[in-house]
C-alpha atoms as a PDB file:
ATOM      1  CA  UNK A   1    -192.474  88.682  39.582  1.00  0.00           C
ATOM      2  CA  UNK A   2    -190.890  87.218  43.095  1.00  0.00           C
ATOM      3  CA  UNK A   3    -193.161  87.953  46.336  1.00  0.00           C
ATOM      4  CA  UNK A   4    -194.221  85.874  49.281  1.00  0.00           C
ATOM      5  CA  UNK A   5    -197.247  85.324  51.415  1.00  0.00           C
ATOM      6  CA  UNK A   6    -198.788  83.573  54.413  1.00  0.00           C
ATOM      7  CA  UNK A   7    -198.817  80.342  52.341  1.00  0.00           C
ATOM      8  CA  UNK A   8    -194.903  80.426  53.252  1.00  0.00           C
ATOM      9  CA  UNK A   9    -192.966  82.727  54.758  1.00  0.00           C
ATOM     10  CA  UNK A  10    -194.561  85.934  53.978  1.00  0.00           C
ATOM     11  CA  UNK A  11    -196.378  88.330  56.241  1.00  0.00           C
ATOM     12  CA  UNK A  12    -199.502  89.682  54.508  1.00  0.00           C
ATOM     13  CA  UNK A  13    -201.982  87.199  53.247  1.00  0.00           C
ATOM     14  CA  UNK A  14    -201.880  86.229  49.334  1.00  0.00           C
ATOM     15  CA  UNK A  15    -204.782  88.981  48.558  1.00  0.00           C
ATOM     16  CA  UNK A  16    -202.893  91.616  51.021  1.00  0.00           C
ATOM     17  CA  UNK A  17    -199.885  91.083  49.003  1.00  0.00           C
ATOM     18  CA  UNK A  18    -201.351  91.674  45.611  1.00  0.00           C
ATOM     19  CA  UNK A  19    -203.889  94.508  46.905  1.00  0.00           C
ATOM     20  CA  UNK A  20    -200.757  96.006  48.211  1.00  0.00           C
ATOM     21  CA  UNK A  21    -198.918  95.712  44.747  1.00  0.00           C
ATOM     22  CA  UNK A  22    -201.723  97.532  43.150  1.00  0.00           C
ATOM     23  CA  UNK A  23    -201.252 100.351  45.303  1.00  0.00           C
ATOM     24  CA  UNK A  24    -197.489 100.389  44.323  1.00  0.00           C
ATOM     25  CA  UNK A  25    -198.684 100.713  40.764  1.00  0.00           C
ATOM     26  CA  UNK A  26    -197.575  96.964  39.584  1.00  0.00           C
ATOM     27  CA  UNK A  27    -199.519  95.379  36.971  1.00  0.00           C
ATOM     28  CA  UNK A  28    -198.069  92.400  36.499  1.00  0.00           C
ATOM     29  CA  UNK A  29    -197.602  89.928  39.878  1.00  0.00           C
ATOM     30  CA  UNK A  30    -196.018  86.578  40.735  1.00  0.00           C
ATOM     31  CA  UNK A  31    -196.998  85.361  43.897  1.00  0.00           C
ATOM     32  CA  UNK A  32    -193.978  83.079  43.999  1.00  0.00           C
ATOM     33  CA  UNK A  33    -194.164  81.268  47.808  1.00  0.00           C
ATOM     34  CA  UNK A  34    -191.950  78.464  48.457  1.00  0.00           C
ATOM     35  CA  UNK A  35    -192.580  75.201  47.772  1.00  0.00           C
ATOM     36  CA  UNK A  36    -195.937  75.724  47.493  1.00  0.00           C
ATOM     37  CA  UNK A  37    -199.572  76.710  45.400  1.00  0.00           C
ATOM     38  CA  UNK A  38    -201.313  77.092  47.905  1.00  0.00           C
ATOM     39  CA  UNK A  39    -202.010  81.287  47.629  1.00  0.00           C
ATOM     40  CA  UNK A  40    -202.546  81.148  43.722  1.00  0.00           C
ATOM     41  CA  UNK A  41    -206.312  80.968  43.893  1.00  0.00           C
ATOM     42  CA  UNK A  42    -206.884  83.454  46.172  1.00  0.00           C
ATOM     43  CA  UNK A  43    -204.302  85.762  44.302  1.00  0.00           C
ATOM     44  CA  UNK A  44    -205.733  85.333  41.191  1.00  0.00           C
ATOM     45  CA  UNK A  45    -209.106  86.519  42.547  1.00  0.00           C
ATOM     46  CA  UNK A  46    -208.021  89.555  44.027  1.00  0.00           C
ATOM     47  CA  UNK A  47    -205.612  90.439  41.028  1.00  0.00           C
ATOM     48  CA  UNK A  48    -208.668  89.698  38.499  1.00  0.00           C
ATOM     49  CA  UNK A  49    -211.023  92.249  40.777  1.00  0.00           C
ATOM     50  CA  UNK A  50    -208.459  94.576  40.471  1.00  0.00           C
ATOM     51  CA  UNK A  51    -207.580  94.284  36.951  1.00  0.00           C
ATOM     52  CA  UNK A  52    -204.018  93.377  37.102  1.00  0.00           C
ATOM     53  CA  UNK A  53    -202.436  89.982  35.534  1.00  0.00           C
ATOM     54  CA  UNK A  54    -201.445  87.604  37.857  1.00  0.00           C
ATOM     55  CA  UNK A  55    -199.164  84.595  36.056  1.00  0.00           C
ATOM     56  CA  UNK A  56    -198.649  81.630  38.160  1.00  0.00           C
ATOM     57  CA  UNK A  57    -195.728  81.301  40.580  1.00  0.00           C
ATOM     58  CA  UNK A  58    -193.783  79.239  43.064  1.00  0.00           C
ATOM     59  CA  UNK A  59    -190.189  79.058  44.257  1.00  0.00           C
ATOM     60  CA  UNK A  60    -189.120  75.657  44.342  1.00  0.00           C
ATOM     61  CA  UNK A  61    -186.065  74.277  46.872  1.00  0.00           C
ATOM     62  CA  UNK A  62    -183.678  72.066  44.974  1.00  0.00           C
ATOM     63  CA  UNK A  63    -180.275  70.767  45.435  1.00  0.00           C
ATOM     64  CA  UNK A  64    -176.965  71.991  43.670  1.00  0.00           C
ATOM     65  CA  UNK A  65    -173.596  71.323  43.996  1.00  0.00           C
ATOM     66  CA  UNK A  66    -171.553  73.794  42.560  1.00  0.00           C
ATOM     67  CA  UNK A  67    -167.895  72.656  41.524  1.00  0.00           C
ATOM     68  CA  UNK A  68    -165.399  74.660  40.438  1.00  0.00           C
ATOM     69  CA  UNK A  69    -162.721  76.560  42.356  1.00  0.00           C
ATOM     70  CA  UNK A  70    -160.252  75.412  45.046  1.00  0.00           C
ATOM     71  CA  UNK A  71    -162.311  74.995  48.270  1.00  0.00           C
ATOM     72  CA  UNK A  72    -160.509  73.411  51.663  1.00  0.00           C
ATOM     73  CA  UNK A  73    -164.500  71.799  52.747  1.00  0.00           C
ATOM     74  CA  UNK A  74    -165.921  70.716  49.020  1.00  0.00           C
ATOM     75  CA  UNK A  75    -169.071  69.808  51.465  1.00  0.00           C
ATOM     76  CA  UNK A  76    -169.383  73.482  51.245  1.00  0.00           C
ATOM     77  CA  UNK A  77    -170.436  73.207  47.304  1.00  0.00           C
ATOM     78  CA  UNK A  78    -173.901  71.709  47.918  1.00  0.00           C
ATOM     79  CA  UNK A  79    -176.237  73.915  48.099  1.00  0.00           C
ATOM     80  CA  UNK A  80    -179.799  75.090  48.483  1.00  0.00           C
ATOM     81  CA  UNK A  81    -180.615  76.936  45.243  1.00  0.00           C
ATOM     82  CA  UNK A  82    -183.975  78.228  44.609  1.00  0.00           C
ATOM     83  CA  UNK A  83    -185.545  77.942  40.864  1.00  0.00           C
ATOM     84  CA  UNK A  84    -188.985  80.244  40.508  1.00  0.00           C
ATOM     85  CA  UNK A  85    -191.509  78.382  38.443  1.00  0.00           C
ATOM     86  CA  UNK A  86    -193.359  80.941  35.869  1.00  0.00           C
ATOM     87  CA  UNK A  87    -196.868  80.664  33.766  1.00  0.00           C
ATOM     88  CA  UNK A  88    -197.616  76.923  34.844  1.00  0.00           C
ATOM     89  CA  UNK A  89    -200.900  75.658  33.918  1.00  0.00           C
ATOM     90  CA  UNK A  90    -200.810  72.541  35.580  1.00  0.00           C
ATOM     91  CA  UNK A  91    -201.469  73.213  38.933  1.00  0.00           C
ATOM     92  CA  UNK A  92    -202.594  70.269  40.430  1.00  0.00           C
ATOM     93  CA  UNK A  93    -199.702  68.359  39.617  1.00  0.00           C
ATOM     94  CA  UNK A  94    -197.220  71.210  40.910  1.00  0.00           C
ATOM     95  CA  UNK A  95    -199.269  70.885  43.795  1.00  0.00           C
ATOM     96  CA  UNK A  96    -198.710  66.535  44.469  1.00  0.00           C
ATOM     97  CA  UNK A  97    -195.466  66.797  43.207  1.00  0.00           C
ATOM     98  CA  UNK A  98    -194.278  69.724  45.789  1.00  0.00           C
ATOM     99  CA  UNK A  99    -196.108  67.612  48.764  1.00  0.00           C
ATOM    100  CA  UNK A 100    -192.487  65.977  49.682  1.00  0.00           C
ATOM    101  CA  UNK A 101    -190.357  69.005  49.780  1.00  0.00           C
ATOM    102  CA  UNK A 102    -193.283  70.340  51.947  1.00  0.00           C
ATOM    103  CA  UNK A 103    -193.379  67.505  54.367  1.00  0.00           C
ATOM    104  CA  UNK A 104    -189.422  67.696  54.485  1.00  0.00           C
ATOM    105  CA  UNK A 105    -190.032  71.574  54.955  1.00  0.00           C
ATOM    106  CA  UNK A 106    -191.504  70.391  58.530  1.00  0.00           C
ATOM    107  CA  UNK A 107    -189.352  68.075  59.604  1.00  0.00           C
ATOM    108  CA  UNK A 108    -186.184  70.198  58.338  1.00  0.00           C
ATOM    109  CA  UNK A 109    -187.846  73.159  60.526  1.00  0.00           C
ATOM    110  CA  UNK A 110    -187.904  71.305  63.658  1.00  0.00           C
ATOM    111  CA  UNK A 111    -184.270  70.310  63.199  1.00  0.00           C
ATOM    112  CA  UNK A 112    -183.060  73.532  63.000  1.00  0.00           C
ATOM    113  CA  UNK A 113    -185.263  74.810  66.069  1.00  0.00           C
ATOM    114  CA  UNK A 114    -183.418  72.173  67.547  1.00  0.00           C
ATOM    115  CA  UNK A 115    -180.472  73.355  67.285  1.00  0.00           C
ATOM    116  CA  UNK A 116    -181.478  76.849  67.985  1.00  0.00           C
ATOM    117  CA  UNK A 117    -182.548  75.561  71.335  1.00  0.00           C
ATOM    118  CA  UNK A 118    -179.322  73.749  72.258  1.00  0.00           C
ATOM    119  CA  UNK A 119    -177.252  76.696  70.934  1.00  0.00           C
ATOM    120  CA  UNK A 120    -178.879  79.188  73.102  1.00  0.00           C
ATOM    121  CA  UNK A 121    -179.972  76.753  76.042  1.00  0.00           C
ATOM    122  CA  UNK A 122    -183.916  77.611  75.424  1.00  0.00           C
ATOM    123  CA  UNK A 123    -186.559  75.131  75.549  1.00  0.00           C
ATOM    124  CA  UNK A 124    -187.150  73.671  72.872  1.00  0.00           C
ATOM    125  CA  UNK A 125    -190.901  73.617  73.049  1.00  0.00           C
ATOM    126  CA  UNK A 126    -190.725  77.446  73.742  1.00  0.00           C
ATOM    127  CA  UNK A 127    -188.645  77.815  70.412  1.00  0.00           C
ATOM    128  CA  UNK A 128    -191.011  75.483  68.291  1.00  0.00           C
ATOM    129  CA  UNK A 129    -194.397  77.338  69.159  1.00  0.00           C
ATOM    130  CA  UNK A 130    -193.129  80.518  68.824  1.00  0.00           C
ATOM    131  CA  UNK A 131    -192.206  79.695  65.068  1.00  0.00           C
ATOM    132  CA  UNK A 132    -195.473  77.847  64.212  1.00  0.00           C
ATOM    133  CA  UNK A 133    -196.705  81.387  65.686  1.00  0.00           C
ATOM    134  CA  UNK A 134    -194.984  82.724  62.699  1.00  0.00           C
ATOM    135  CA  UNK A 135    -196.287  80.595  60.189  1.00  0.00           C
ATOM    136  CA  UNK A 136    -199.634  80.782  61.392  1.00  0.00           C
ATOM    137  CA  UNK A 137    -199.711  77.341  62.952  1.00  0.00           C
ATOM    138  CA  UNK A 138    -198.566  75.848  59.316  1.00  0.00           C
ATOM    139  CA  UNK A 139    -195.483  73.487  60.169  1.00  0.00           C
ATOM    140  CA  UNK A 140    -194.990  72.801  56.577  1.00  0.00           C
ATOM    141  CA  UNK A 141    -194.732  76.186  55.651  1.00  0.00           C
ATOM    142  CA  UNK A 142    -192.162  76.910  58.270  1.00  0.00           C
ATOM    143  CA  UNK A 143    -188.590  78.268  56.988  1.00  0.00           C
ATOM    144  CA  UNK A 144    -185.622  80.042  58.263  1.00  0.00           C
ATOM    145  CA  UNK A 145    -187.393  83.434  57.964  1.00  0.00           C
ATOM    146  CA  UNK A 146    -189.895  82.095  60.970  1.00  0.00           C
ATOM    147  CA  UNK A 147    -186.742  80.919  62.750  1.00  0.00           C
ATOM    148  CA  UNK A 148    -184.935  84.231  62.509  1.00  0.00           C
ATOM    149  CA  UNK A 149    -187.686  86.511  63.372  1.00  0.00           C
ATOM    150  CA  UNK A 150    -188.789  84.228  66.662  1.00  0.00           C
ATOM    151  CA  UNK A 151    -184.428  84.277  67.167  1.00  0.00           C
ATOM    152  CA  UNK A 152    -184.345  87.793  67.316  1.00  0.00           C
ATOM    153  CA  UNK A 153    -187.807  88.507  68.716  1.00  0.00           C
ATOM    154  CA  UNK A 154    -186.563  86.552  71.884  1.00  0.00           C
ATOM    155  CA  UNK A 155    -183.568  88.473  72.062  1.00  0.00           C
ATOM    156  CA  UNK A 156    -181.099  85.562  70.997  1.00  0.00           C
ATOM    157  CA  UNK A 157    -179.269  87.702  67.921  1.00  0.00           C
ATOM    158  CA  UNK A 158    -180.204  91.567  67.377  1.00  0.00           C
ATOM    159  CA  UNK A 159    -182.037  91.215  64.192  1.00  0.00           C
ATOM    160  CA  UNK A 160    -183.555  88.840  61.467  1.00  0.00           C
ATOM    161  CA  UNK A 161    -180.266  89.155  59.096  1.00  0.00           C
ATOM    162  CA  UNK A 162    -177.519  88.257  62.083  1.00  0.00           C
ATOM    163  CA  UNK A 163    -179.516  85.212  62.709  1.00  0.00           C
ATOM    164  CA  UNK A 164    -178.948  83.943  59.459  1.00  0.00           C
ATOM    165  CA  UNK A 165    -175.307  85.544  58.694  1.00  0.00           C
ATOM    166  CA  UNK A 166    -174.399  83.617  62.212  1.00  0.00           C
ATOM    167  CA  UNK A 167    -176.371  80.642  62.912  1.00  0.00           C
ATOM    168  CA  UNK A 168    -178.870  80.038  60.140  1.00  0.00           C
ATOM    169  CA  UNK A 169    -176.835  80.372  56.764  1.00  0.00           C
ATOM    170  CA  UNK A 170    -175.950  77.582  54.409  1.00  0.00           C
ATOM    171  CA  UNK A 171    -173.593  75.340  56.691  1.00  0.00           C
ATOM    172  CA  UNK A 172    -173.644  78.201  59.802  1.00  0.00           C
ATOM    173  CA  UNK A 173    -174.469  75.742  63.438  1.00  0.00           C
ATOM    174  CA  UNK A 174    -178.155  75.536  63.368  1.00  0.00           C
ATOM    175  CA  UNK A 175    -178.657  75.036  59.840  1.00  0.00           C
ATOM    176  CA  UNK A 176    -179.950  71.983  58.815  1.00  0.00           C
ATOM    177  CA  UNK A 177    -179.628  70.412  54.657  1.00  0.00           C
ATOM    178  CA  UNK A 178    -182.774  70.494  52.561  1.00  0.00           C
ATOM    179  CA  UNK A 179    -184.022  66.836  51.460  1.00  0.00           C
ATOM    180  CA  UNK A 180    -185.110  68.389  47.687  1.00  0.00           C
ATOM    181  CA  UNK A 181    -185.186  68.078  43.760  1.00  0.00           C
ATOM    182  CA  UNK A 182    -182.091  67.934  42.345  1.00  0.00           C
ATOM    183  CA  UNK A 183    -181.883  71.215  39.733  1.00  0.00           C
ATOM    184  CA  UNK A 184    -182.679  69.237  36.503  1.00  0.00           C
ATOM    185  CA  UNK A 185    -185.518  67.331  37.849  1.00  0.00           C
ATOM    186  CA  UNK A 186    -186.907  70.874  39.636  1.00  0.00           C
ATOM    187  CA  UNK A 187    -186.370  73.197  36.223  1.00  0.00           C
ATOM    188  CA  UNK A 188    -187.956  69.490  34.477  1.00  0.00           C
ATOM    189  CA  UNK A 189    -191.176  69.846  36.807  1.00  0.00           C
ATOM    190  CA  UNK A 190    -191.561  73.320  36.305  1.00  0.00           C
ATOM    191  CA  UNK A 191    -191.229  72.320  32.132  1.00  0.00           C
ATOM    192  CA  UNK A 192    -193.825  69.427  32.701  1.00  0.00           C
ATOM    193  CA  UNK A 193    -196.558  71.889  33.861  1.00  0.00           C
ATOM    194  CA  UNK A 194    -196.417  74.200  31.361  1.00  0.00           C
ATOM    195  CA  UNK A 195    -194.225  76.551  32.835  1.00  0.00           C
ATOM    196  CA  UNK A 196    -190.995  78.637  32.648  1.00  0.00           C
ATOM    197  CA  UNK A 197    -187.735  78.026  35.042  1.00  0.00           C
ATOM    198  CA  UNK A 198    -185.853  81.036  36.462  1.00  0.00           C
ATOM    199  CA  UNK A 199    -182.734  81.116  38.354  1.00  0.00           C
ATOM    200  CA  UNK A 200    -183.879  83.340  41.999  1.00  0.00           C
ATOM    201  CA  UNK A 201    -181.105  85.169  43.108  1.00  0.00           C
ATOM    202  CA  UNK A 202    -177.792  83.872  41.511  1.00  0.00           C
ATOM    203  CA  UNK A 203    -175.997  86.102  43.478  1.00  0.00           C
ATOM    204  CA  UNK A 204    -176.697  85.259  46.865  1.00  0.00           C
ATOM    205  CA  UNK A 205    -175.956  81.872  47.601  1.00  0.00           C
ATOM    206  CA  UNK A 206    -172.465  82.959  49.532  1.00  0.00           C
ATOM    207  CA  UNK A 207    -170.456  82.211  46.231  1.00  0.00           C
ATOM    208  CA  UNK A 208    -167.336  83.445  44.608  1.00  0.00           C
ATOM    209  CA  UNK A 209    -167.742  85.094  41.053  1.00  0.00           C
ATOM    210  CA  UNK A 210    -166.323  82.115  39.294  1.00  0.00           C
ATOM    211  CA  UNK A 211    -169.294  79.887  41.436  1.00  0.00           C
ATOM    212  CA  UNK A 212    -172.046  82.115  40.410  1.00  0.00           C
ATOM    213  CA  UNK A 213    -170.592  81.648  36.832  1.00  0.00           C
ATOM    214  CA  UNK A 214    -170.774  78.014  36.779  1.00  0.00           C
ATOM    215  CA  UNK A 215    -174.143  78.180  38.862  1.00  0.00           C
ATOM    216  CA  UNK A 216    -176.016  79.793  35.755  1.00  0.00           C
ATOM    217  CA  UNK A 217    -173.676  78.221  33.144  1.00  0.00           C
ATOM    218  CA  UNK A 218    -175.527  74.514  35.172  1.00  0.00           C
ATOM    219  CA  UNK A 219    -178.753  75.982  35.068  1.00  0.00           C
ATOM    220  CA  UNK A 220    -178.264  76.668  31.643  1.00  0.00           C
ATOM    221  CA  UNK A 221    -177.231  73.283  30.665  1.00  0.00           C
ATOM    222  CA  UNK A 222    -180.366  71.820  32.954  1.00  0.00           C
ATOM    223  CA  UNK A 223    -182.653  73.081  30.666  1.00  0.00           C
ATOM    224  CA  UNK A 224    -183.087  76.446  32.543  1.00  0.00           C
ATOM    225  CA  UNK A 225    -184.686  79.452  30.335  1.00  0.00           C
ATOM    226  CA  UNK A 226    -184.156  82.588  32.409  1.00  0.00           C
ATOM    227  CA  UNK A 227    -182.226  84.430  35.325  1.00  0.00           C
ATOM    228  CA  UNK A 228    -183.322  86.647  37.706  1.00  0.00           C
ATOM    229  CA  UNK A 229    -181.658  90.083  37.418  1.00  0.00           C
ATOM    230  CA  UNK A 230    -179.794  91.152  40.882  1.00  0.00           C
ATOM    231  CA  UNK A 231    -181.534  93.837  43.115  1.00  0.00           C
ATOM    232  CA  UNK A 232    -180.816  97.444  42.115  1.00  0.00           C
ATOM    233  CA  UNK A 233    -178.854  97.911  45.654  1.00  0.00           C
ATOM    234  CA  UNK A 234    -176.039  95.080  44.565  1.00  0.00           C
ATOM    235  CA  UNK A 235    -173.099  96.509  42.958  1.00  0.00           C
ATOM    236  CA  UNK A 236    -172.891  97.603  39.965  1.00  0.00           C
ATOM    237  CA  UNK A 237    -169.841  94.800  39.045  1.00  0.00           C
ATOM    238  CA  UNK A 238    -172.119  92.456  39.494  1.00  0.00           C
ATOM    239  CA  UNK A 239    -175.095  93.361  37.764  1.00  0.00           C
ATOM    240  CA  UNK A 240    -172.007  93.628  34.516  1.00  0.00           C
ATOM    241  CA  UNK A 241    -171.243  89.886  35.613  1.00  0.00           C
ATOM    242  CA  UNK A 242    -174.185  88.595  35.711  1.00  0.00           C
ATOM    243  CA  UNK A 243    -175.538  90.672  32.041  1.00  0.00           C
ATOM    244  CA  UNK A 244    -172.656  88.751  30.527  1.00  0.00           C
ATOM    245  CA  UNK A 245    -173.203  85.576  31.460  1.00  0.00           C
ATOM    246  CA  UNK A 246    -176.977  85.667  30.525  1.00  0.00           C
ATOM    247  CA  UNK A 247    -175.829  86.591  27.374  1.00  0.00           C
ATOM    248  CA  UNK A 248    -173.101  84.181  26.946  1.00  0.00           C
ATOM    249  CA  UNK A 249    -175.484  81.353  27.579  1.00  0.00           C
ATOM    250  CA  UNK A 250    -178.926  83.087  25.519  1.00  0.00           C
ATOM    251  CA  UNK A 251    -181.092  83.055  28.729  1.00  0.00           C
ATOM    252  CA  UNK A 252    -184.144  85.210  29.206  1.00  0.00           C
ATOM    253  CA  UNK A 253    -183.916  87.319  32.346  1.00  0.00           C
ATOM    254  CA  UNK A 254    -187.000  87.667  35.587  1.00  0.00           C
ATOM    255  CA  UNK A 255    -187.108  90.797  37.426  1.00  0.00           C
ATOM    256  CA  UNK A 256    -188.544  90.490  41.377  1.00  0.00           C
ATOM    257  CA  UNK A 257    -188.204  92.749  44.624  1.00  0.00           C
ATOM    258  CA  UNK A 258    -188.106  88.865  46.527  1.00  0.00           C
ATOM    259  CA  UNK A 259    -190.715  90.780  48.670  1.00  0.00           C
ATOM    260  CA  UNK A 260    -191.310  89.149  52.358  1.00  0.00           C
ATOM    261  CA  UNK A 261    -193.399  91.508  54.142  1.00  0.00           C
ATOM    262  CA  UNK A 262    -192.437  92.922  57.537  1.00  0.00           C
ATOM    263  CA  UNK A 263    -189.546  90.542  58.202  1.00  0.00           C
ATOM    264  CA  UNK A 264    -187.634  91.676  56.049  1.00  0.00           C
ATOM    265  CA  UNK A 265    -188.593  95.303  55.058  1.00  0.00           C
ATOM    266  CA  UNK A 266    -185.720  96.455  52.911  1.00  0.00           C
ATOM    267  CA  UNK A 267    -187.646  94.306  49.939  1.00  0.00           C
ATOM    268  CA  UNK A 268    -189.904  96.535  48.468  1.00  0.00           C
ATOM    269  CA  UNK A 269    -193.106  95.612  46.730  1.00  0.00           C
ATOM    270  CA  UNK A 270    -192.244  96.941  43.181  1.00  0.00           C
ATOM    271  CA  UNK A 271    -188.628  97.693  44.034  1.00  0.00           C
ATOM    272  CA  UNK A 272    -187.496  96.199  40.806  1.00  0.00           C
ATOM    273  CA  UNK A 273    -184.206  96.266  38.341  1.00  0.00           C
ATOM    274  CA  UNK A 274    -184.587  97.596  34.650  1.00  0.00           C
ATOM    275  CA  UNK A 275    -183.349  95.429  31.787  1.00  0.00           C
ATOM    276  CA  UNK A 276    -181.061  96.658  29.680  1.00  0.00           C
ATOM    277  CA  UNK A 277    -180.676  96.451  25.754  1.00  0.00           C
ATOM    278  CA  UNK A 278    -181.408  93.251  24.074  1.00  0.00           C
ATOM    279  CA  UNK A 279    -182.476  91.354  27.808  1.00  0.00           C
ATOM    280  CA  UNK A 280    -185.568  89.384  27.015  1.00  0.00           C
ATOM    281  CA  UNK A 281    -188.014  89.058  29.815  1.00  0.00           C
ATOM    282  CA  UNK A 282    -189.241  85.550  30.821  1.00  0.00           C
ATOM    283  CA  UNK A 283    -192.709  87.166  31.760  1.00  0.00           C
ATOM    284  CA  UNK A 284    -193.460  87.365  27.609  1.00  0.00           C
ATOM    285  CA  UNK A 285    -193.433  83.690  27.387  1.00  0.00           C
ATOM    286  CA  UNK A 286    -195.799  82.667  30.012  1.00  0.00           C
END
């Protein structure tokens, strides 16, 4: 239910990716690519020849700031939270309405390459192509994935997760703000065509417990419907946390491996968590 192709910042094309789920023995896909619709058709097609169900995805970019706590830089709060869209039938106007965070997708890439290149004292021309490389020559599509492969391709940090631990993290030196949806109007688009919101990842936005709280507890209160469960390889503590606070609020829960491709191998196609008693899954609505 949470996978990535080409159309963003995936490495296998959007009928790779599902051809390559079938082999893993899924039967029910989300191509979910950021910020963009781009891959659905072409999923669809391969998933129908293949007989598995395919329901409509995207992960959208929005903007949260998430209060609460005693923090010394409350700059720190705002954040880039990520809301997958499920079951949407409207895809044309996902598609117009997505066209500005993909423009600002561009124009936020180059800034950080930017600052790659002044960090490290490389060219910046040298830096740029060798991302658009990356996202086969798609500058909307670029995103801090590209950046961190071409980083440690080039030998600037020793691997795809230092770059963005050190340099490409919420508020780390070369990271750059997303221009995006605030969370209501994002989980209200996804509503408008047709669709189901769900919470990606509630756990890894760098927050304290209490922050991750009152992240869902917002999305809740947005109008949110579901949560996606943590990966099986996060701690058990915080699978507990996170179980109770879906409960406490009467969300539905998404399941996802947030697959990537070879950038970030450790995501495995299938690699999913199992609900536990009474979870509803957002997948039966769509």
């Amino acid at each position: 239910m949470h996978c990535h192709s080409t159309c963003s910042d995936g490495t296998f094309s959007p009928s790779e990716v599902v051809q390559k789920a079938h082999e893993k023995g899924v039967k029910v896909l989300s191509l979910s690519d950021h910020d963009t619709v781009l891959g659905i058709l072409e999923a669809r097609q391969t998933a129908e020849s293949l007989g598995m169900t395919l329901i409509h995805g995207v992960e959208i970019s929005c903007r949260h700031r998430v209060m609460g706590g005693y923090s010394k830089k409350p700059a720190q709060n705002e954040k880039v939270i990520h809301v997958l869209g499920y079951g949407f039938s409207d895809i044309e106007t996902m598609h117009s309405k997505l066209a500005a965070i993909q423009a600002n997708r561009e124009t936020r890439g180059y800034a950080m390459c930017e600052r790659v290149a002044s960090t490290f004292k490389r060219p910046m021309d040298e830096i740029w192509q060798a991302v658009l490389v990356q996202a086969k020559g798609n500058p909307q599509a670029v995103g801090r994935t590209h950046i961190a492969k071409v980083m440690a391709d080039q030998g600037l940090v020793s691997d795809v997760q230092k770059a963005f631990t050190g340099y490409l993290a919420d508020h780390k030196p070369c990271y750059v703000a997303l221009d995006g949806l605030s969370l209501k109007d994002c989980i209200n688009l996804i509503h408008d065509c047709g669709g189901k919101a769900s919470l990606a990842h509630a756990t890894r936005y760098n927050l304290t417990a209490n922050k991750v709280r009152k992240l869902i507890a917002d999305f809740a209160s947005s109008g949110g419907d579901a949560v996606e469960l943590p990966a099986s390889n996060e701690p058990t503590s915080t699978r507990h946390m996170v179980d109770r606070v879906i409960k406490e609020h009467g969300l539905k829960v998404s399941i996802g491996s947030d697959f990537h491709g070879s950038t970030m191998p450790w995501r495995v196609l299938g690699g999913v968590p199992k609900l536990h008693e009474g979870q509803v899954g957002i997948w039966e609505s769509c």
